[in-house]
PDB file of N, CA and C in Angstrom:
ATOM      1  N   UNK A   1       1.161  -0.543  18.300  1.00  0.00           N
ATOM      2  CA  UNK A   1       1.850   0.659  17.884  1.00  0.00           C
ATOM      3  C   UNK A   1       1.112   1.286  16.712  1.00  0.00           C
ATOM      4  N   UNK A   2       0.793   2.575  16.731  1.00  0.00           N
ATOM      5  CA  UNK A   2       0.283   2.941  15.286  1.00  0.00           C
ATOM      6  C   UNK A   2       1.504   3.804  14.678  1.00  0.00           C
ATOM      7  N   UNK A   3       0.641   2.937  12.975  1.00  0.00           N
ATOM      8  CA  UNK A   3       1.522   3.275  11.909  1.00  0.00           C
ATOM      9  C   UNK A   3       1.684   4.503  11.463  1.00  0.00           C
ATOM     10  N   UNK A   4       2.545   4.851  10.670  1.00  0.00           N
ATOM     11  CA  UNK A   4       2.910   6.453  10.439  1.00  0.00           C
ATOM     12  C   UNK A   4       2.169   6.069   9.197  1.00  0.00           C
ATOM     13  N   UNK A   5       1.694   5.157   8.599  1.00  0.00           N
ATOM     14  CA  UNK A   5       0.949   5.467   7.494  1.00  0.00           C
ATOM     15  C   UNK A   5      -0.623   5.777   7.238  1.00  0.00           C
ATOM     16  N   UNK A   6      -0.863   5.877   9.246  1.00  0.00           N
ATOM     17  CA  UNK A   6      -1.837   5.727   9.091  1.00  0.00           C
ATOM     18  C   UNK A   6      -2.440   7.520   9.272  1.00  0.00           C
ATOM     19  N   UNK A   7      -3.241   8.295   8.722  1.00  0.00           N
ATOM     20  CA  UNK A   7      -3.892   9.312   9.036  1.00  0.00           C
ATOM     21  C   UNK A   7      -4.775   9.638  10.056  1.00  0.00           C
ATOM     22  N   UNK A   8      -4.571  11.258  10.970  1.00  0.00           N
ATOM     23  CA  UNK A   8      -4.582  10.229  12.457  1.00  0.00           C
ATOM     24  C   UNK A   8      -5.674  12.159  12.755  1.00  0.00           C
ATOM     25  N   UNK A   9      -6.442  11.518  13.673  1.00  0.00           N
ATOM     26  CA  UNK A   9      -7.616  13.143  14.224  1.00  0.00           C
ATOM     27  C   UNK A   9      -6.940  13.080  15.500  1.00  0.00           C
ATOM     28  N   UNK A  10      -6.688  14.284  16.014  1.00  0.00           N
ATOM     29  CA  UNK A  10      -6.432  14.722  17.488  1.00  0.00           C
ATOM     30  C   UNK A  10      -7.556  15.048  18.555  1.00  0.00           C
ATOM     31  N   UNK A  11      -8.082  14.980  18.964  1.00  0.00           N
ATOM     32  CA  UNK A  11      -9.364  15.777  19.811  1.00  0.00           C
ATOM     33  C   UNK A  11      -8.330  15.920  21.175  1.00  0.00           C
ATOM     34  N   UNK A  12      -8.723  17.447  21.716  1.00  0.00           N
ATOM     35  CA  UNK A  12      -8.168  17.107  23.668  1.00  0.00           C
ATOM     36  C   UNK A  12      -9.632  17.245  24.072  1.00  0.00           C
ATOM     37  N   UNK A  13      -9.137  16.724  25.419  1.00  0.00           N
ATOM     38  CA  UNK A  13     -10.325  16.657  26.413  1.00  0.00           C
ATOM     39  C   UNK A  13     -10.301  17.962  26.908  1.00  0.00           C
ATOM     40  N   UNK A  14     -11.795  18.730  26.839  1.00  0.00           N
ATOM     41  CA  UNK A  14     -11.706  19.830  27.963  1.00  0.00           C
ATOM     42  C   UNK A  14     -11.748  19.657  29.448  1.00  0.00           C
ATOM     43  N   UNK A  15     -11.555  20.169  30.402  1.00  0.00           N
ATOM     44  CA  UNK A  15     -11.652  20.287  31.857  1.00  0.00           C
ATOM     45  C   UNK A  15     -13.383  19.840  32.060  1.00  0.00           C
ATOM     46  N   UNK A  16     -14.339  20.602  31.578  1.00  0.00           N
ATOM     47  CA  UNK A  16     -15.398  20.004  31.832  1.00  0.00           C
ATOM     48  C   UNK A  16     -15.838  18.764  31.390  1.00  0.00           C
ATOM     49  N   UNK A  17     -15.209  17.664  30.374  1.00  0.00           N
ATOM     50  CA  UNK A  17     -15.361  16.544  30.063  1.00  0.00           C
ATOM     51  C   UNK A  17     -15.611  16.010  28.436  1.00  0.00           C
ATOM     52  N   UNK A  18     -15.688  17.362  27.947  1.00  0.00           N
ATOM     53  CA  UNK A  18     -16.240  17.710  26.566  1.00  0.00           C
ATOM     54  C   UNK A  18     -14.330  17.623  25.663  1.00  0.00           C
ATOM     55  N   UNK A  19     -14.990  18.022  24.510  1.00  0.00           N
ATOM     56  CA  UNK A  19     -13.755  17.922  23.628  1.00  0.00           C
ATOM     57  C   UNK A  19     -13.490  19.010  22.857  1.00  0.00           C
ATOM     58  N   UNK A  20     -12.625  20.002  23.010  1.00  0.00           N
ATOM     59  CA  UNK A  20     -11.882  21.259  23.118  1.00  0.00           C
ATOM     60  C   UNK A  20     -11.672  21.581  21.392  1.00  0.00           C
ATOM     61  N   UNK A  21     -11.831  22.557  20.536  1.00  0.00           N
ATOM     62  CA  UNK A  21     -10.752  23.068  19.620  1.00  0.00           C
ATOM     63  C   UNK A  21      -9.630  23.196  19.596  1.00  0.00           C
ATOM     64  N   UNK A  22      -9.191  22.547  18.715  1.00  0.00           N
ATOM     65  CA  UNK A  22      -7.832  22.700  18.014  1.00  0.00           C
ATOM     66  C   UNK A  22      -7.347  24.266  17.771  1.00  0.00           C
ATOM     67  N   UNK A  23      -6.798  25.095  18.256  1.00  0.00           N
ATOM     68  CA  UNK A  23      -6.029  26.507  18.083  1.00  0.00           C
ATOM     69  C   UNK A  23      -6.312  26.540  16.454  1.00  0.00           C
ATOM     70  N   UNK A  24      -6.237  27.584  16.051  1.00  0.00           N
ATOM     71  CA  UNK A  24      -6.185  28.240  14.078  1.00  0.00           C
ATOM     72  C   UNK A  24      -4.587  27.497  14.152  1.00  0.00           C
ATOM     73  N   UNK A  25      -3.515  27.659  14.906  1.00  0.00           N
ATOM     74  CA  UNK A  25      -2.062  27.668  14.716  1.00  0.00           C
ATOM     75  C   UNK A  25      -1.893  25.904  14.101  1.00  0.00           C
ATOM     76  N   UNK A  26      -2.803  24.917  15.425  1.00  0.00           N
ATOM     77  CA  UNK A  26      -2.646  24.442  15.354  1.00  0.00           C
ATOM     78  C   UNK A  26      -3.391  23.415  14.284  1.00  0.00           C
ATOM     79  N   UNK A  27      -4.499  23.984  13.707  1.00  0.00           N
ATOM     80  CA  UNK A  27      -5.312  23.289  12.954  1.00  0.00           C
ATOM     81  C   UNK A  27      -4.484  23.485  11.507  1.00  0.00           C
ATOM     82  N   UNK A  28      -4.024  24.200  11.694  1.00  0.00           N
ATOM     83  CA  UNK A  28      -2.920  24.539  10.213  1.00  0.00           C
ATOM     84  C   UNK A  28      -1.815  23.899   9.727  1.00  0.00           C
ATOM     85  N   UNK A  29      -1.199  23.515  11.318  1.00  0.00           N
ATOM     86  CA  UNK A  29       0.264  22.607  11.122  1.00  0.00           C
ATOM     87  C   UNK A  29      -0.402  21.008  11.116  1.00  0.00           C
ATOM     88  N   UNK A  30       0.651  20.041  10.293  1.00  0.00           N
ATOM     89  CA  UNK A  30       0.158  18.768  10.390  1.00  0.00           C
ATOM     90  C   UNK A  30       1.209  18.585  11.963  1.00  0.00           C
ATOM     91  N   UNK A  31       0.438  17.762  12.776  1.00  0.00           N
ATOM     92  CA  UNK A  31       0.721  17.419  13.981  1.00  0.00           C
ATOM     93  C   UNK A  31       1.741  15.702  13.465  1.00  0.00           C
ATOM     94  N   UNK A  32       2.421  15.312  13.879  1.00  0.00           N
ATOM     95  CA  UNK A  32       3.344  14.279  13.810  1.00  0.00           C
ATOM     96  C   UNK A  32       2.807  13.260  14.905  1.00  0.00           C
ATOM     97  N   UNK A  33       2.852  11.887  14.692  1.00  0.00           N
ATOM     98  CA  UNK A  33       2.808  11.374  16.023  1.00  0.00           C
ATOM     99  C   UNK A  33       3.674  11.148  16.632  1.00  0.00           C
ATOM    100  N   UNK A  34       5.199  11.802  16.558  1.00  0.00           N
ATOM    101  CA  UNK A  34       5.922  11.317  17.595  1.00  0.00           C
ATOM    102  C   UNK A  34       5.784  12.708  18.723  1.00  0.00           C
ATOM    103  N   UNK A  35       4.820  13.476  18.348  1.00  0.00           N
ATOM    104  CA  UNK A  35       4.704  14.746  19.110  1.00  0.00           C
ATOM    105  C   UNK A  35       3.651  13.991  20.682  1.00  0.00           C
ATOM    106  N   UNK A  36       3.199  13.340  20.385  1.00  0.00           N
ATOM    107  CA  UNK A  36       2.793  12.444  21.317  1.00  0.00           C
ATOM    108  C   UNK A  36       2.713  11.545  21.921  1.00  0.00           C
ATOM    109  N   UNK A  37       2.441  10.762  23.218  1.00  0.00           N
ATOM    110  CA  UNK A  37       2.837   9.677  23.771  1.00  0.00           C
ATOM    111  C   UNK A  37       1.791   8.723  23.816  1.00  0.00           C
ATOM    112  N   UNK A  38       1.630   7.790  23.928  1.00  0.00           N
ATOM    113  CA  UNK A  38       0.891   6.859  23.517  1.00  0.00           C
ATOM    114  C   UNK A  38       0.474   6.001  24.690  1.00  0.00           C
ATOM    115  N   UNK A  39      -0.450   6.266  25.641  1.00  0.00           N
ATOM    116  CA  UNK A  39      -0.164   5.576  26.388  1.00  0.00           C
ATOM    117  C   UNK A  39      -1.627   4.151  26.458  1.00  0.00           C
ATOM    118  N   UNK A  40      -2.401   4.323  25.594  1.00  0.00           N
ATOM    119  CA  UNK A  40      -2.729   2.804  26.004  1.00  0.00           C
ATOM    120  C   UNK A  40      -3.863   2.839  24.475  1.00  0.00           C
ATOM    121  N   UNK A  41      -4.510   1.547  24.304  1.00  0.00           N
ATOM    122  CA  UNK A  41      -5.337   1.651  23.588  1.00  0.00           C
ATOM    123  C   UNK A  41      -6.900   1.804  23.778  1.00  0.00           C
ATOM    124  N   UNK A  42      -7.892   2.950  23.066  1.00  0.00           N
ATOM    125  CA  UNK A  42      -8.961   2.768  23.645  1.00  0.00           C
ATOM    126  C   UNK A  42     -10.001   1.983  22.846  1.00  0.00           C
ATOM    127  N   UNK A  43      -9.584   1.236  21.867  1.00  0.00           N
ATOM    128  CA  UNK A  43     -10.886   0.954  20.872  1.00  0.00           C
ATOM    129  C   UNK A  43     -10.769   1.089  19.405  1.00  0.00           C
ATOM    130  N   UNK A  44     -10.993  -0.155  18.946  1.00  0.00           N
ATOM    131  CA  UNK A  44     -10.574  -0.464  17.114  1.00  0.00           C
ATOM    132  C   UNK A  44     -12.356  -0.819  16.862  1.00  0.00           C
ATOM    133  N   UNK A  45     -12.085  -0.361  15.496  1.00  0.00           N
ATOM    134  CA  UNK A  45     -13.247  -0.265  14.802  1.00  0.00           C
ATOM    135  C   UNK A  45     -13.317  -0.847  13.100  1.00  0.00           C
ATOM    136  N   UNK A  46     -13.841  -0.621  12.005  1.00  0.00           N
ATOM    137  CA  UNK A  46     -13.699  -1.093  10.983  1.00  0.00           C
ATOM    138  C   UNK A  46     -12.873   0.059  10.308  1.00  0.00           C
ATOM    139  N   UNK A  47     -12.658   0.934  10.797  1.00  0.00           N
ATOM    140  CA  UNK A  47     -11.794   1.836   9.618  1.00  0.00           C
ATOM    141  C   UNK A  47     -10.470   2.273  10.644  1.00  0.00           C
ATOM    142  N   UNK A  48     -10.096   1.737  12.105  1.00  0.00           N
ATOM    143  CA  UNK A  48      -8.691   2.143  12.506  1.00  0.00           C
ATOM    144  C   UNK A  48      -8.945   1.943  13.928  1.00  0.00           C
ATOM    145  N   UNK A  49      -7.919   2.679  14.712  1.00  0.00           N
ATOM    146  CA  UNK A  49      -8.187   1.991  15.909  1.00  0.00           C
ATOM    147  C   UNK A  49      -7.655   3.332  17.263  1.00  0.00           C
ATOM    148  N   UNK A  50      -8.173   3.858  17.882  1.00  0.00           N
ATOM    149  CA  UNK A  50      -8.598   5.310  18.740  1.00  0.00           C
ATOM    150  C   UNK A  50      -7.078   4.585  20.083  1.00  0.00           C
ATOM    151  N   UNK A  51      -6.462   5.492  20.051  1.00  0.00           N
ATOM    152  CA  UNK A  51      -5.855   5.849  21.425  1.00  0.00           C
ATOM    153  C   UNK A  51      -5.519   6.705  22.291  1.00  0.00           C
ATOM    154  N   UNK A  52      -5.437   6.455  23.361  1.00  0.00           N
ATOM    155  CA  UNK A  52      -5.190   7.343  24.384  1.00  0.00           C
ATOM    156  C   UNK A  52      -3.779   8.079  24.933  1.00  0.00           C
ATOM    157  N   UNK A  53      -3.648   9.453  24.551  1.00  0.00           N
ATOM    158  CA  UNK A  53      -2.172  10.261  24.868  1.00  0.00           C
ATOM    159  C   UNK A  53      -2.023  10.996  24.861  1.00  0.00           C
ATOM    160  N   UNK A  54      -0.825  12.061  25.379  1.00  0.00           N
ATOM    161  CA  UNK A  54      -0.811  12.680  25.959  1.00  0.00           C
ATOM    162  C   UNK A  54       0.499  13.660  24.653  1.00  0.00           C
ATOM    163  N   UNK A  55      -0.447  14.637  24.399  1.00  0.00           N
ATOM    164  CA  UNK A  55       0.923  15.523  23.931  1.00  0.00           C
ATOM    165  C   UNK A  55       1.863  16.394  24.421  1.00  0.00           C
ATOM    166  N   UNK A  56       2.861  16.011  23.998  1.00  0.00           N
ATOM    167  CA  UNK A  56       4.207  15.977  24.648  1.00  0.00           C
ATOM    168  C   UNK A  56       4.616  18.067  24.851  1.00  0.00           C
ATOM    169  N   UNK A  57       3.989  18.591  23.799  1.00  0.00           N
ATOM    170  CA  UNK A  57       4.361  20.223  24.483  1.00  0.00           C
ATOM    171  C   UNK A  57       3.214  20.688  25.078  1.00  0.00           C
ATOM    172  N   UNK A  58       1.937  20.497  24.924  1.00  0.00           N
ATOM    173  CA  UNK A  58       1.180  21.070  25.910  1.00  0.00           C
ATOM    174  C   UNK A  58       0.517  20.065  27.202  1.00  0.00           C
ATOM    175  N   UNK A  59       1.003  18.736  27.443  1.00  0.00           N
ATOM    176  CA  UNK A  59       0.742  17.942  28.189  1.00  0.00           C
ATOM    177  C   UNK A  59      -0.979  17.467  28.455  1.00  0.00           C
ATOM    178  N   UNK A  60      -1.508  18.070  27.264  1.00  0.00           N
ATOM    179  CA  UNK A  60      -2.995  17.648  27.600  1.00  0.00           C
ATOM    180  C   UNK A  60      -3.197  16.141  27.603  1.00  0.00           C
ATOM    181  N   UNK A  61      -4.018  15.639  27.691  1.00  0.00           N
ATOM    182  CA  UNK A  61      -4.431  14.535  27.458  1.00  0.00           C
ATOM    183  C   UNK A  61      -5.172  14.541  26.217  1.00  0.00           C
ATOM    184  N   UNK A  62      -5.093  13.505  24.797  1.00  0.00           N
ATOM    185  CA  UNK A  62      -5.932  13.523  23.976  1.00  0.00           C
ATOM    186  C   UNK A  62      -6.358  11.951  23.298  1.00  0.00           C
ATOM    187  N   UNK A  63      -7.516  12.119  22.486  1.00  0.00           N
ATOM    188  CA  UNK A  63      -7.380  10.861  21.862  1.00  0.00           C
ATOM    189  C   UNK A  63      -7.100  11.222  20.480  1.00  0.00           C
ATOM    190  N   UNK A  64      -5.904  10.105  20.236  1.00  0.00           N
ATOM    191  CA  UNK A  64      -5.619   9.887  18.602  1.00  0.00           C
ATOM    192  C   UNK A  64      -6.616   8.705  17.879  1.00  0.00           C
ATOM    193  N   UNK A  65      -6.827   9.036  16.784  1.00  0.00           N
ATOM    194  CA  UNK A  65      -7.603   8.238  16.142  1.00  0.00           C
ATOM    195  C   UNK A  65      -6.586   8.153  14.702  1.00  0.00           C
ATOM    196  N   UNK A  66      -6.746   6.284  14.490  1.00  0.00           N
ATOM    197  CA  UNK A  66      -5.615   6.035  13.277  1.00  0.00           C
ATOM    198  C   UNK A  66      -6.561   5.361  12.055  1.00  0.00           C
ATOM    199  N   UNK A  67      -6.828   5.885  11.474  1.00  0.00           N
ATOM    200  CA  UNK A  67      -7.738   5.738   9.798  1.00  0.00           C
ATOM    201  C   UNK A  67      -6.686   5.310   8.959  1.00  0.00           C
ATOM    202  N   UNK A  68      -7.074   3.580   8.633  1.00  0.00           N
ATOM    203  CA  UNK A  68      -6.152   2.840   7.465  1.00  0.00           C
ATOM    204  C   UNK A  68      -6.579   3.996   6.269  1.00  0.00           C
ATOM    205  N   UNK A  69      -5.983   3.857   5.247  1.00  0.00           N
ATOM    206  CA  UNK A  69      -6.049   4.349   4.041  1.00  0.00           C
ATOM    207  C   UNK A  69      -6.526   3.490   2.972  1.00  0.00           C
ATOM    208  N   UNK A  70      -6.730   2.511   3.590  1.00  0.00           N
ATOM    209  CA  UNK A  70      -6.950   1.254   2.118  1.00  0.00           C
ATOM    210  C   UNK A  70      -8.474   1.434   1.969  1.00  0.00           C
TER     211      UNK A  70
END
């Protein structure tokens, strides 16, 4: 499960395979993670750990990435 303490990057996937901009609207608002679903893990590293999901109002598919703070 990732933590709400943890500080988290959004990327979506584009249609061609690449990774899309964030809207001005949306680069402005802090995004929440319960705005998204979580559906599996893709990969931990030394500073947090990347998953795979799906946000819940525009149904894209994205990866969250969770950066400890310590």
């Amino acid at each position: 499960m990732v933590e709400s303490t943890a500080a988290t990057m959004i990327n979506t996937a584009s249609e061609d395979g690449g990774v899309s901009q964030l809207s001005d609207e949306m680069q402005l608002k802090k995004r929440s993670l319960d705005e998204f679903q979580i559906l599996r893990d893709l990969g931990q590293g030394a500073y947090g750990k990347v998953f795979l999901g799906r946000d819940k109002k525009t149904d894209k598919i994205v990866a969250i990435k969770s950066v400890n703070k310590e």
